[in-house]
Structure formats: C-alpha cells, structure tokens
C-alpha atoms as a PDB file:
ATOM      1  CA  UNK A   1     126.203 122.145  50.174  1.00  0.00           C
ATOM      2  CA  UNK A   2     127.148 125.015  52.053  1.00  0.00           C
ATOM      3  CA  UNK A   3     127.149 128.367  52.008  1.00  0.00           C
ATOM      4  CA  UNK A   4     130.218 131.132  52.648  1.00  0.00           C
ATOM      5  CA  UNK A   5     128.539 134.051  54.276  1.00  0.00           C
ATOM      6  CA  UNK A   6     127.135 135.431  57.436  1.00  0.00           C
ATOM      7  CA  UNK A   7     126.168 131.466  58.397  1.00  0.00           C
ATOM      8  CA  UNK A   8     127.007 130.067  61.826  1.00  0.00           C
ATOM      9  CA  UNK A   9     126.944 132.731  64.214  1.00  0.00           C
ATOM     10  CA  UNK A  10     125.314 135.475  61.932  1.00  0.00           C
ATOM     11  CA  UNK A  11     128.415 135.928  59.755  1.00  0.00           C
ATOM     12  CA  UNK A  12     128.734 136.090  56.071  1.00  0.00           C
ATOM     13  CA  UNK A  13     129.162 132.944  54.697  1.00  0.00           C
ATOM     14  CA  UNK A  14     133.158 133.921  53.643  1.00  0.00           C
ATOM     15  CA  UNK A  15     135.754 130.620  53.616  1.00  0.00           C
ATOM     16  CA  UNK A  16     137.276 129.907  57.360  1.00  0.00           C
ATOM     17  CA  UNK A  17     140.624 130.864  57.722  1.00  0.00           C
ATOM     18  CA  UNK A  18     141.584 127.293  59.052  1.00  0.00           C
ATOM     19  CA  UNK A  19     142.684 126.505  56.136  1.00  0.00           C
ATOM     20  CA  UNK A  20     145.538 128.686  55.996  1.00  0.00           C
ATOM     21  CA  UNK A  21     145.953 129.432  59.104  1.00  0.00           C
ATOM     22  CA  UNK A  22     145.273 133.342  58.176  1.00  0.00           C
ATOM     23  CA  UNK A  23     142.875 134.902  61.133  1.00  0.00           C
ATOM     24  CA  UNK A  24     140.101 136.456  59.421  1.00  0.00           C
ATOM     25  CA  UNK A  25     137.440 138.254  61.860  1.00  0.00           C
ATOM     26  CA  UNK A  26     134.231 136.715  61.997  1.00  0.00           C
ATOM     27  CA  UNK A  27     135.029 133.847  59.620  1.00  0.00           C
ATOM     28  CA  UNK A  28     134.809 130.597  62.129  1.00  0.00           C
ATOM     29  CA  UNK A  29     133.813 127.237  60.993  1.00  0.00           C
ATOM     30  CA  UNK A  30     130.269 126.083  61.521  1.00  0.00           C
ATOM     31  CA  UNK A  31     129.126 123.966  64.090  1.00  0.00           C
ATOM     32  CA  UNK A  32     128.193 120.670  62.792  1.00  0.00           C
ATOM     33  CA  UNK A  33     125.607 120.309  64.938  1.00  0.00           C
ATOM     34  CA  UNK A  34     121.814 120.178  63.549  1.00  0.00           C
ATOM     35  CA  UNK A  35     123.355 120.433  60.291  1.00  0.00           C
ATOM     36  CA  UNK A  36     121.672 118.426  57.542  1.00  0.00           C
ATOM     37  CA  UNK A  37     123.987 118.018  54.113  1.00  0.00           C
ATOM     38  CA  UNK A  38     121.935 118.415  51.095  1.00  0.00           C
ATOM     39  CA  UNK A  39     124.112 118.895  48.638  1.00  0.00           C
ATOM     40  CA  UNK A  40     125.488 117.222  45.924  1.00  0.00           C
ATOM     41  CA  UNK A  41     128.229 117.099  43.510  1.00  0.00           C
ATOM     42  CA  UNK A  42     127.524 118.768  39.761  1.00  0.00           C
ATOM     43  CA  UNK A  43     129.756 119.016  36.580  1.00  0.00           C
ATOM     44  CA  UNK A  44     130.228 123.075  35.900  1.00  0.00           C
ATOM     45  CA  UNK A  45     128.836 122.320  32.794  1.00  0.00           C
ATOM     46  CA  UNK A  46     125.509 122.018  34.686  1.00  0.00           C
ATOM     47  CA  UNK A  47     126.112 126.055  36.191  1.00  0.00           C
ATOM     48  CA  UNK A  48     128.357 127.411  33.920  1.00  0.00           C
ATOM     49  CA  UNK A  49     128.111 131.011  34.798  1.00  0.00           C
ATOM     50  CA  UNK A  50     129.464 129.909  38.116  1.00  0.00           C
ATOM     51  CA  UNK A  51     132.862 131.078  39.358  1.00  0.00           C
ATOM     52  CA  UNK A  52     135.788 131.081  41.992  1.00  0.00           C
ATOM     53  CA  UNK A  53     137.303 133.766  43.934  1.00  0.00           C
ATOM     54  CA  UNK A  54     140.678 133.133  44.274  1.00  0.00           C
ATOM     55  CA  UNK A  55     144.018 134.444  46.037  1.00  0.00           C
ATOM     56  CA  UNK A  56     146.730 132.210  46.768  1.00  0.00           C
ATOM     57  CA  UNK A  57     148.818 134.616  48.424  1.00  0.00           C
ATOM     58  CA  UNK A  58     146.225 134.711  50.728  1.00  0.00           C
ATOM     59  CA  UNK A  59     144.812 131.442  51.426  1.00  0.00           C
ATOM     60  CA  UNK A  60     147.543 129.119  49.829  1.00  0.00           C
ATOM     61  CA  UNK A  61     147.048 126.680  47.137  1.00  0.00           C
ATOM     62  CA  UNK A  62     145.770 123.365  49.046  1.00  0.00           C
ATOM     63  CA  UNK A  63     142.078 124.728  47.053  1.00  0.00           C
ATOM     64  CA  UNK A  64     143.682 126.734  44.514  1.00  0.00           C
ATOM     65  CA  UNK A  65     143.087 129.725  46.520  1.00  0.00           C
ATOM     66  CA  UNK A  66     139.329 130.035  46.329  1.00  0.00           C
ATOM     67  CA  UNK A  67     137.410 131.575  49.385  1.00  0.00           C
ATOM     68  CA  UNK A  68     134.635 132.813  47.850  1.00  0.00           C
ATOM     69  CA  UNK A  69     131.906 132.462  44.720  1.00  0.00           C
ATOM     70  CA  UNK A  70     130.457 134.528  42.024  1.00  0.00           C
ATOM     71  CA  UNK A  71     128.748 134.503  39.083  1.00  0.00           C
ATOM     72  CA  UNK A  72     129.195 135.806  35.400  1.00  0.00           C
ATOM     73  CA  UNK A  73     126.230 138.172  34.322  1.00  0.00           C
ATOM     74  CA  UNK A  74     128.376 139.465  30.962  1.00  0.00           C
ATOM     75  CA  UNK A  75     131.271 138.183  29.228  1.00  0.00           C
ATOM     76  CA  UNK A  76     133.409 140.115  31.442  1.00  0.00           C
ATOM     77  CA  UNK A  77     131.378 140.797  34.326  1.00  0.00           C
ATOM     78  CA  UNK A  78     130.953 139.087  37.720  1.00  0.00           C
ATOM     79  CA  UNK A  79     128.966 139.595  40.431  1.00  0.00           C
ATOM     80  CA  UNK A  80     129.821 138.604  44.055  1.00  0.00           C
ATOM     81  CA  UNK A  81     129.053 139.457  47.849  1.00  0.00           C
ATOM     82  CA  UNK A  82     130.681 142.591  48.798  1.00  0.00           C
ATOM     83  CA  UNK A  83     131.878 140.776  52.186  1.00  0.00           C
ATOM     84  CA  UNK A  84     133.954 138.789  50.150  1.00  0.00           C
ATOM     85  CA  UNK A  85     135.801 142.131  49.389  1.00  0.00           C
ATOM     86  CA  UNK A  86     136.656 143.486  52.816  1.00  0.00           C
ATOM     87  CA  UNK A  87     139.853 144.593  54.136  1.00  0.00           C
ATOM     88  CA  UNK A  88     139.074 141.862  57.014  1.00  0.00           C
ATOM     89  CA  UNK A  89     138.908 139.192  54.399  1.00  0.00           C
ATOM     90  CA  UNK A  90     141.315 139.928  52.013  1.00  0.00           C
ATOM     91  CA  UNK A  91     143.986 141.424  54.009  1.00  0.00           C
ATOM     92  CA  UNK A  92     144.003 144.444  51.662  1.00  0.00           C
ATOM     93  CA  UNK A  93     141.724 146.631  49.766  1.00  0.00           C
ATOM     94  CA  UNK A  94     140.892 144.468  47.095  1.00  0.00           C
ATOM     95  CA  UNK A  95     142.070 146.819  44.149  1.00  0.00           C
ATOM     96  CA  UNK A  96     145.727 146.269  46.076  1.00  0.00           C
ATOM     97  CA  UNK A  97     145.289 142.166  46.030  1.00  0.00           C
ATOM     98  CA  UNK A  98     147.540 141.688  42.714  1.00  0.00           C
ATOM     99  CA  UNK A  99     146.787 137.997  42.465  1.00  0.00           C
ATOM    100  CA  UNK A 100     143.336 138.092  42.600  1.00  0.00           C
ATOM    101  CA  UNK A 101     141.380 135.851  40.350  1.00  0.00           C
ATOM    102  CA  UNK A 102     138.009 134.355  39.057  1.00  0.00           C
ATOM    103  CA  UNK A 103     138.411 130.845  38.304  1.00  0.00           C
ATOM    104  CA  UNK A 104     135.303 129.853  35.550  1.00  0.00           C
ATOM    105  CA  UNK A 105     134.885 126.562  33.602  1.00  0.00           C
ATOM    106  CA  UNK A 106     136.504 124.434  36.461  1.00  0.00           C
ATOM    107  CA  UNK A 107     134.731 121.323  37.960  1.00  0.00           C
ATOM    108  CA  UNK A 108     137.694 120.625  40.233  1.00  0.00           C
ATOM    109  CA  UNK A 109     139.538 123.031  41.618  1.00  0.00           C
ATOM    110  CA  UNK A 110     143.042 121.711  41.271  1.00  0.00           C
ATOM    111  CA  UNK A 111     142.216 120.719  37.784  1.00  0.00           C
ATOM    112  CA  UNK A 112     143.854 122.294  34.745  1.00  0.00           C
ATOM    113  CA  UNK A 113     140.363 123.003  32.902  1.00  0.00           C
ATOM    114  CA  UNK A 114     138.836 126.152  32.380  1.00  0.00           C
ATOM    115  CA  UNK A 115     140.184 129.774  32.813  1.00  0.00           C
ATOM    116  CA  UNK A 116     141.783 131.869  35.721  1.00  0.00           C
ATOM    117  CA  UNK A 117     141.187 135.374  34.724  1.00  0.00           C
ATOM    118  CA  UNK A 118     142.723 138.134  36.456  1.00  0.00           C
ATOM    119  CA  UNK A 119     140.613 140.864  37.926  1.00  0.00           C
ATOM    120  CA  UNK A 120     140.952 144.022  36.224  1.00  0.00           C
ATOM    121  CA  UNK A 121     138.567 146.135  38.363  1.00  0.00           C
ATOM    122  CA  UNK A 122     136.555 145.668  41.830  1.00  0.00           C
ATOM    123  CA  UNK A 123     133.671 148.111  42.549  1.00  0.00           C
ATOM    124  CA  UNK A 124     131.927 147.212  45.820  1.00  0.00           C
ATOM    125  CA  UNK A 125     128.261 148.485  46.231  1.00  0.00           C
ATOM    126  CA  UNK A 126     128.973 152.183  47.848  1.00  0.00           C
ATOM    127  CA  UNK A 127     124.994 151.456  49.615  1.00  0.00           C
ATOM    128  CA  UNK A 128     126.912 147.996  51.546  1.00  0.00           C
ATOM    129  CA  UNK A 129     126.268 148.246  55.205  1.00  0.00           C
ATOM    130  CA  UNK A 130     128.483 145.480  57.049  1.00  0.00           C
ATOM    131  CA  UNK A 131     126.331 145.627  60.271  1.00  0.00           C
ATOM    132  CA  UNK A 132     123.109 145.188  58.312  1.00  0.00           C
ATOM    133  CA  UNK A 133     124.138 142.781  55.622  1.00  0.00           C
ATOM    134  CA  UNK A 134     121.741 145.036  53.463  1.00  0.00           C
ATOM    135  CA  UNK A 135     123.387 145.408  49.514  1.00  0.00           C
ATOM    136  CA  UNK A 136     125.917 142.860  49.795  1.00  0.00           C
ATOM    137  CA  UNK A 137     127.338 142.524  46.366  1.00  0.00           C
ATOM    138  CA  UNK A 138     130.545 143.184  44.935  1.00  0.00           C
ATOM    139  CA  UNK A 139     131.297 143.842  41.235  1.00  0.00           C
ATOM    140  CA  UNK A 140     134.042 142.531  39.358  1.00  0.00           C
ATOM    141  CA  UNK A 141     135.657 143.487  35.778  1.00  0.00           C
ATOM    142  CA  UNK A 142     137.408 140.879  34.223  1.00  0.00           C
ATOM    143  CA  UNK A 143     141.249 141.300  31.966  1.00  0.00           C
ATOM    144  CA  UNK A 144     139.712 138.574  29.740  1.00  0.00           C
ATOM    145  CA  UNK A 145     136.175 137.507  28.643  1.00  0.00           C
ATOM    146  CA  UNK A 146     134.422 134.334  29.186  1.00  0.00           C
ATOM    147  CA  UNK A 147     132.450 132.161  26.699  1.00  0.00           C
ATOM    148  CA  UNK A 148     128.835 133.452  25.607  1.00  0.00           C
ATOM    149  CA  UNK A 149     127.251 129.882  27.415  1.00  0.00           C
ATOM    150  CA  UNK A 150     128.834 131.301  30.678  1.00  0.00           C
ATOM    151  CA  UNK A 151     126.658 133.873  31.417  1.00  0.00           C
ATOM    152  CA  UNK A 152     123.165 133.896  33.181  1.00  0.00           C
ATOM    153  CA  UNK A 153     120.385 136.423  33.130  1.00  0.00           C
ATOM    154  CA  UNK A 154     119.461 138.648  36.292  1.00  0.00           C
ATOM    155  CA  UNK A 155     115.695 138.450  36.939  1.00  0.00           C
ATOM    156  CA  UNK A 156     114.197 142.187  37.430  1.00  0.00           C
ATOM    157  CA  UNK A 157     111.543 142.693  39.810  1.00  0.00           C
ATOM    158  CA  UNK A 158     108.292 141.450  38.844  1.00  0.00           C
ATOM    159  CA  UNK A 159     110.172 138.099  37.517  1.00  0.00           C
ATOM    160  CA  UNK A 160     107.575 135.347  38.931  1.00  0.00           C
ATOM    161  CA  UNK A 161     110.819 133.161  39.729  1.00  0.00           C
ATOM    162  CA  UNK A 162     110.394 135.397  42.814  1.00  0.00           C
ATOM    163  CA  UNK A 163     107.650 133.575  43.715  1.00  0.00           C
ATOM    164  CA  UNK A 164     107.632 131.646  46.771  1.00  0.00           C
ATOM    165  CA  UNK A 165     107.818 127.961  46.400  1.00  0.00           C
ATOM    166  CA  UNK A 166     109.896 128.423  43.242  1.00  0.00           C
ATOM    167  CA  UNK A 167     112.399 125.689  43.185  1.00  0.00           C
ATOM    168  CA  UNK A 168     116.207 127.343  42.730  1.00  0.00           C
ATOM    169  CA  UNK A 169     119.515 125.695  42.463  1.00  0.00           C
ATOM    170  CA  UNK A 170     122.674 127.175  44.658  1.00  0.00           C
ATOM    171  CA  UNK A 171     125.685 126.042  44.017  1.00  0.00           C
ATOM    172  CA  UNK A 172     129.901 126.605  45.140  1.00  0.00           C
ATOM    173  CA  UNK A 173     132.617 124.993  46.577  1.00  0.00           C
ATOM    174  CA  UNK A 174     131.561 125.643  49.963  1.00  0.00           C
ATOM    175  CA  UNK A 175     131.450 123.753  53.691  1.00  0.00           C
ATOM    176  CA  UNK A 176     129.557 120.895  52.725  1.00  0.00           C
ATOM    177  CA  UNK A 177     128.961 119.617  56.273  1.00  0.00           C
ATOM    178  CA  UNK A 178     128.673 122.400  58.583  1.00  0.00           C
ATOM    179  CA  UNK A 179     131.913 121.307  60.110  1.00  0.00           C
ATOM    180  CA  UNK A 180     134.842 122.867  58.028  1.00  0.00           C
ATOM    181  CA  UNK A 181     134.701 120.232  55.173  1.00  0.00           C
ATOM    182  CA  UNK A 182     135.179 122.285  52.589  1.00  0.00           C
ATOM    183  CA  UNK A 183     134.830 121.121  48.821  1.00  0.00           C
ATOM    184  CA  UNK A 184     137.079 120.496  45.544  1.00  0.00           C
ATOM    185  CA  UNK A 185     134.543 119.690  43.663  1.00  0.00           C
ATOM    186  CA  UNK A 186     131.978 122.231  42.723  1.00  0.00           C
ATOM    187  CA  UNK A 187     128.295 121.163  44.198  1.00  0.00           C
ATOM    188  CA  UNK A 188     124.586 122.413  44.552  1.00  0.00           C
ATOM    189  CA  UNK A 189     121.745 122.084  46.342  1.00  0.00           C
ATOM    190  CA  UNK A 190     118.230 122.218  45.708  1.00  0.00           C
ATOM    191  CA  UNK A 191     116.125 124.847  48.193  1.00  0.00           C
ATOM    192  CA  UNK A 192     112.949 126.759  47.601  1.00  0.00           C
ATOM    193  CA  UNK A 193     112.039 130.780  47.896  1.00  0.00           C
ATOM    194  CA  UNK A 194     110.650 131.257  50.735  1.00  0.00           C
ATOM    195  CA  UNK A 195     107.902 133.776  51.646  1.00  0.00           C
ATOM    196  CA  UNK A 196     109.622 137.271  53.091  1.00  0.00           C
ATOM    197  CA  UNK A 197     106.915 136.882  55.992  1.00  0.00           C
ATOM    198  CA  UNK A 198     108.853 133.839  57.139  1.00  0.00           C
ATOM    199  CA  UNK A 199     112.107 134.951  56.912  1.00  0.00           C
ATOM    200  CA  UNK A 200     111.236 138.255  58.756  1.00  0.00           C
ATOM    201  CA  UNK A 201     109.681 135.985  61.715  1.00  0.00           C
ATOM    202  CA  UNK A 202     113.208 133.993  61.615  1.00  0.00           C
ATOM    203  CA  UNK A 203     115.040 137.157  61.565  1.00  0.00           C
ATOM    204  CA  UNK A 204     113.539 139.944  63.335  1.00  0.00           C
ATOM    205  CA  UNK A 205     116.696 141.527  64.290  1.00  0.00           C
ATOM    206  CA  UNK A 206     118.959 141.678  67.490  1.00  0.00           C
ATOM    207  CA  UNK A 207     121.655 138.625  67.698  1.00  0.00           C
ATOM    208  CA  UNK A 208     119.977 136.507  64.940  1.00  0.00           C
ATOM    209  CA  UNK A 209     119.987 139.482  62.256  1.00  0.00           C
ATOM    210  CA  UNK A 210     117.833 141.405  60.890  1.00  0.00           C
ATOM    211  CA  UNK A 211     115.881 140.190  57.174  1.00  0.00           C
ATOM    212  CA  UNK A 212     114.796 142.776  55.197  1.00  0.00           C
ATOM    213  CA  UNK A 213     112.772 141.938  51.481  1.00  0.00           C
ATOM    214  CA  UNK A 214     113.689 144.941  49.749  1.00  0.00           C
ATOM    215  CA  UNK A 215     117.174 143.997  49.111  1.00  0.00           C
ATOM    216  CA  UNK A 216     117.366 139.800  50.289  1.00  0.00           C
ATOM    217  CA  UNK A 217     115.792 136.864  49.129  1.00  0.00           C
ATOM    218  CA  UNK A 218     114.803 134.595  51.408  1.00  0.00           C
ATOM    219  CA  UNK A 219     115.376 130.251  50.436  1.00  0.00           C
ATOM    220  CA  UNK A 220     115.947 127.252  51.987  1.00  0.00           C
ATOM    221  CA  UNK A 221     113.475 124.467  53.455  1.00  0.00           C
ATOM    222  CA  UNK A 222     111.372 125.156  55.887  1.00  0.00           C
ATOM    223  CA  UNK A 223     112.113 121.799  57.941  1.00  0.00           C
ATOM    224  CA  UNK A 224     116.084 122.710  57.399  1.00  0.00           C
ATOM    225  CA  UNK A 225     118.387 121.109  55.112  1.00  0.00           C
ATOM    226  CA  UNK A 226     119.558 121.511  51.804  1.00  0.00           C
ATOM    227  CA  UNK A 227     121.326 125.746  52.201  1.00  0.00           C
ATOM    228  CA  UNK A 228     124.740 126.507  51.388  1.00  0.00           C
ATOM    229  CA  UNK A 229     127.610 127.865  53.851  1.00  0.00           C
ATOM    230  CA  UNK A 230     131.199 129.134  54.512  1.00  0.00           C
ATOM    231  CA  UNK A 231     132.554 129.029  51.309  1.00  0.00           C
ATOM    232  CA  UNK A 232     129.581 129.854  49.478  1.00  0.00           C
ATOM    233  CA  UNK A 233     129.313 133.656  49.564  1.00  0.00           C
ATOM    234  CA  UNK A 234     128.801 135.326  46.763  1.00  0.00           C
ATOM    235  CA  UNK A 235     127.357 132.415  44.726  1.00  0.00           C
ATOM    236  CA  UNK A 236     124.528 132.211  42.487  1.00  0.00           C
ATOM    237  CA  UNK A 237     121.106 130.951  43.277  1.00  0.00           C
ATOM    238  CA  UNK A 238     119.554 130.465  40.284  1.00  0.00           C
ATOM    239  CA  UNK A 239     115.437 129.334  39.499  1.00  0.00           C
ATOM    240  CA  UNK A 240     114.608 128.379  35.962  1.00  0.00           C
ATOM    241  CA  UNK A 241     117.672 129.585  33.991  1.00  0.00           C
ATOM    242  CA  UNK A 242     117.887 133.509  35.807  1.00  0.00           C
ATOM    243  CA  UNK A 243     119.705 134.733  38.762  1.00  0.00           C
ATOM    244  CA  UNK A 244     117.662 135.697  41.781  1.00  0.00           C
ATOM    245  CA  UNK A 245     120.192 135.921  44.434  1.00  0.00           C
ATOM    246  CA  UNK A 246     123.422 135.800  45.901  1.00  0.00           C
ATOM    247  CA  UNK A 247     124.407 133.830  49.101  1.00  0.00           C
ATOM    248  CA  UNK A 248     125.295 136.552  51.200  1.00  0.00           C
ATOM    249  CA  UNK A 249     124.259 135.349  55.136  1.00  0.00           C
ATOM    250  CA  UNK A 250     122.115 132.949  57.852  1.00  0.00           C
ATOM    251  CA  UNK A 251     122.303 131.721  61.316  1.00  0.00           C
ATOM    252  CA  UNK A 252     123.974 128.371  61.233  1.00  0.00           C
ATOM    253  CA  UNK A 253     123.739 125.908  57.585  1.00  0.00           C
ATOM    254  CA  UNK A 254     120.367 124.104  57.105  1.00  0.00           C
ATOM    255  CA  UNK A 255     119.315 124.449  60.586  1.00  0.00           C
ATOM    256  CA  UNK A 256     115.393 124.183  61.058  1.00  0.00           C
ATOM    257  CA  UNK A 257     113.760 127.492  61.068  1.00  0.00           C
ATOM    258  CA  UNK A 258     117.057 129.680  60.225  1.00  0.00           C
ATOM    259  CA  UNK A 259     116.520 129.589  55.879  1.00  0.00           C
ATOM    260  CA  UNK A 260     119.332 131.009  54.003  1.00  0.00           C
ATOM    261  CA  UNK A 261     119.494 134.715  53.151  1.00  0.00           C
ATOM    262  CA  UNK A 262     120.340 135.972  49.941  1.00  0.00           C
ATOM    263  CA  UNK A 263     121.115 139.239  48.609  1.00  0.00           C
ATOM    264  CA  UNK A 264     117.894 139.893  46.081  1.00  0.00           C
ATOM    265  CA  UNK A 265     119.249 140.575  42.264  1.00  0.00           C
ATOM    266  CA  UNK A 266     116.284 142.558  41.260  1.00  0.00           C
ATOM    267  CA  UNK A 267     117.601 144.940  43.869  1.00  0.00           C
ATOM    268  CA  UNK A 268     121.031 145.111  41.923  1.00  0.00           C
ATOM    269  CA  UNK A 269     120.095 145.111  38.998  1.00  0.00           C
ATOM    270  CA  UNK A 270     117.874 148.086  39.729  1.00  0.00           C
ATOM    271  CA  UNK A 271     121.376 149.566  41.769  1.00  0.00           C
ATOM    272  CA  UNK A 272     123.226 148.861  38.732  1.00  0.00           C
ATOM    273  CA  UNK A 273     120.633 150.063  36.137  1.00  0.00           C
ATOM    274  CA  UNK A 274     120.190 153.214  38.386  1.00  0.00           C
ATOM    275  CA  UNK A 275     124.495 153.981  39.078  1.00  0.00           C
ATOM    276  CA  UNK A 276     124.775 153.796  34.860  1.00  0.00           C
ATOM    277  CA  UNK A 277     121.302 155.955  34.454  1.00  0.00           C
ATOM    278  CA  UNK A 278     123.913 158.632  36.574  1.00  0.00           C
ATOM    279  CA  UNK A 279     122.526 161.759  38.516  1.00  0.00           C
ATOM    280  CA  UNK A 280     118.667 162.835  37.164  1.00  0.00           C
ATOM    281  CA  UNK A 281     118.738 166.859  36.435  1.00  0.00           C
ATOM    282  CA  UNK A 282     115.779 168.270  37.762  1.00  0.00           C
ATOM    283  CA  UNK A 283     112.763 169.215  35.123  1.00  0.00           C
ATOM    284  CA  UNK A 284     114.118 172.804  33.543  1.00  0.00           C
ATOM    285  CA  UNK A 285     117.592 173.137  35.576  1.00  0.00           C
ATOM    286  CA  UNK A 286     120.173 173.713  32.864  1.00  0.00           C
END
C-alpha cells in the first residue's frame, strides 16, 4: 500500500492527477522502480475510523472522487494532511469546493455502503509550512455525525506507542505499486516506528527533505517495503488501537533507506488542545 503525500520526488503523497487528467503541481506518479508492494487488502470494518476525501467535480467519478485520506477522531471530526487542502490540489480554497466530501464506512469505493458526509467546515493548521512539510494536518467538521465505533483515540506525547519498533497499521486507497495503480478497495500495510535518529540521517535536508521529530513520526522498514503513497495522504497510522500519525510525505514508496514520514499526532493534539486553551493573559494583567 501506498501512500498520497510528499512520496516520489519529495512531494506530499496527494492522488496524481492522471486520473482525471486535471494538472495538479507536484502531484506525479511514482516511479515503480525499487518499489516493494506490501500492502494488502482489509474490510473497513478492520479501520473503521478511516475515511475518503472526495470531490468529483474535481477528479471525476472513475474512484468516486477520492484523492486523499483522513481519519475520524470525534463523531464529527476528521483529521487530514493540510496538503490535501491546497489551492494547488483542489483547484479552490477548500471552504469554496461545494462538493466536497468524507466518504466513511466504505470498503469499496464505488460501493453503495457507508456514508458520504458533506463537509461543513475546513480549518487548515495556520503553523503549515508547504516548503517544510512541518504541521501538515488539516481539520475537517462534518454536516452529519458518524457512528461511536468510528472513531479512534489520538495518542498524547508520552504514549509508549511512540516507541520505536512499535508495530502500526497504515491504511487508504492509495498507489499500491509505486506506478499509478491506484486502489478501489481500501488496504493497509504493516510498518514499524522508526527511531527519529534514523529518519534525520535519511533526511537531513536539501533535495531529499528535511525530518524534523518535533512535529513527524518517522515508520516504515528499514530494508524498504511495506509504506504507503500517492493517494495516501492524510491517512491514519495507527499502533495498538490510537492514532500516532498521519501520512503526510517521503522520497519515493518503500524504497530502502527513504522510511515514510508522518505528521506526529501528539504534536496536534497538543496544537489543537493549545488553539481551544485560546490566548494565556499574563499573571495580574486585567
């Protein structure tokens, strides 16, 4: 399975616009070279809190419209990457895309099951830096609510799913073979956290990009592999039962010694936590 971000060139891992034919910068289709599928297909009963960005206007129905992923962290709630929400990508300001969707409860994505749920609000991190990839999430407000079961828990910092060598589940509708072959069916792949030490010495910065733990998450296998890709962005990577991360960006999918990057949840939940908090008065202004 493959991820929908910064993955091939150092892009977000957002859907390529072969599909529709719609140019969208910086969104080519992975090479297929070195690539090594891991993936493999799951029921959404298996991830229910994960979701599908969808806007047929934009990319036409052929996948129901989806081009990105998210997850539900409240009835009404769902996180994604905030690249997914560009101008670049969505051809508008996202508040102005009137068909935009979350599809939840769908295995298939030309099925009838499940919901499509219109987007009542977007809110994109004000701290997202494009050029950095640093606080890439997205949040969305939903005109309807989804079932109780759908929703996962964000792990705060401290969590020990954190841990390097946890074992984590990603999952979308993403590339699943580096190559544009991009899925119907909803599928995961197994990958590990990685230490930040390695994921700084795979990204140092310059052309490859620049990793840095306060705000990603660093997963994948060491070797290369399993990792998700275009298509995947936004999606949840999830280690016993709580969401650590969000696919957000890589060099290339599953390539040896280029792991997956992740935008790290403890960081928005504490961005979250902090933006309802609101501004701190100072000790004995008025």
């Amino acid at each position: 399975m493959r991820r929908t971000v910064a993955r091939a060139l150092i892009r977000p891992l957002v859907l390529a616009a072969t599909l529709t034919a719609i140019p969208l910068t910086g969104a080519a289709p992975v090479a297929a070279d070195s690539v090594v599928v891991g993936g493999f297909p799951i029921d959404v009963s298996q991830a229910p809190w994960t979701v599908a960005l969808s806007s047929r206007d934009r990319f036409g129905g052929t996948r129901a419209g989806q081009f990105c992923g998210g997850v539900a962290i409240t009835r009404t709630t769902v996180l994604t990457a905030a690249h997914c929400l560009t101008d670049d990508v969505l051809g508008a300001p996202p508040n102005r895309v009137h068909d935009l969707k979350v599809i939840a409860g769908r295995t298939n994505l030309l099925a009838d099951e499940g919901q499509e749920i219109d987007v009542q609000e977007v809110r994109v991190n004000p701290h997202y830096d494009p050029d950095a990839n640093t606080g890439d999430f997205g949040v969305l407000t939903l005109a309807e609510p989804l079932p109780r079961s759908s929703v996962v828990t964000m792990a705060p910092e401290g969590d020990p799913v954190y841990t390097p060598g946890t074992k984590a589940l990603v999952t979308g509708w993403g590339d699943t073979s580096g190559g544009g072959a991009y899925a119907r069916h909803l599928h995961a792949a197994r990958v590990h956290v990685l230490a930040d030490s390695r994921c700084a010495r795979a990204y140092p910065g310059g052309p490859e990009g620049t990793y840095r733990p306060g705000s990603m998450l660093c997963a994948g296998e060491v070797e290369g592999g399993p990792d998700a890709c275009q298509g995947d962005s936004g999606g949840p990577l999830v280690a016993s039962g709580r969401l650590i991360g969000l696919v957000s960006w890589g060099s290339g999918c599953g390539r040896p010694g280029n792991p997956g990057v992740y935008t790290r949840v403890s960081d928005v939940l504490h961005t979250l936590e902090t933006a309802a908090a609101g501004p701190q008065k100072a000790p004995g202004s008025a």
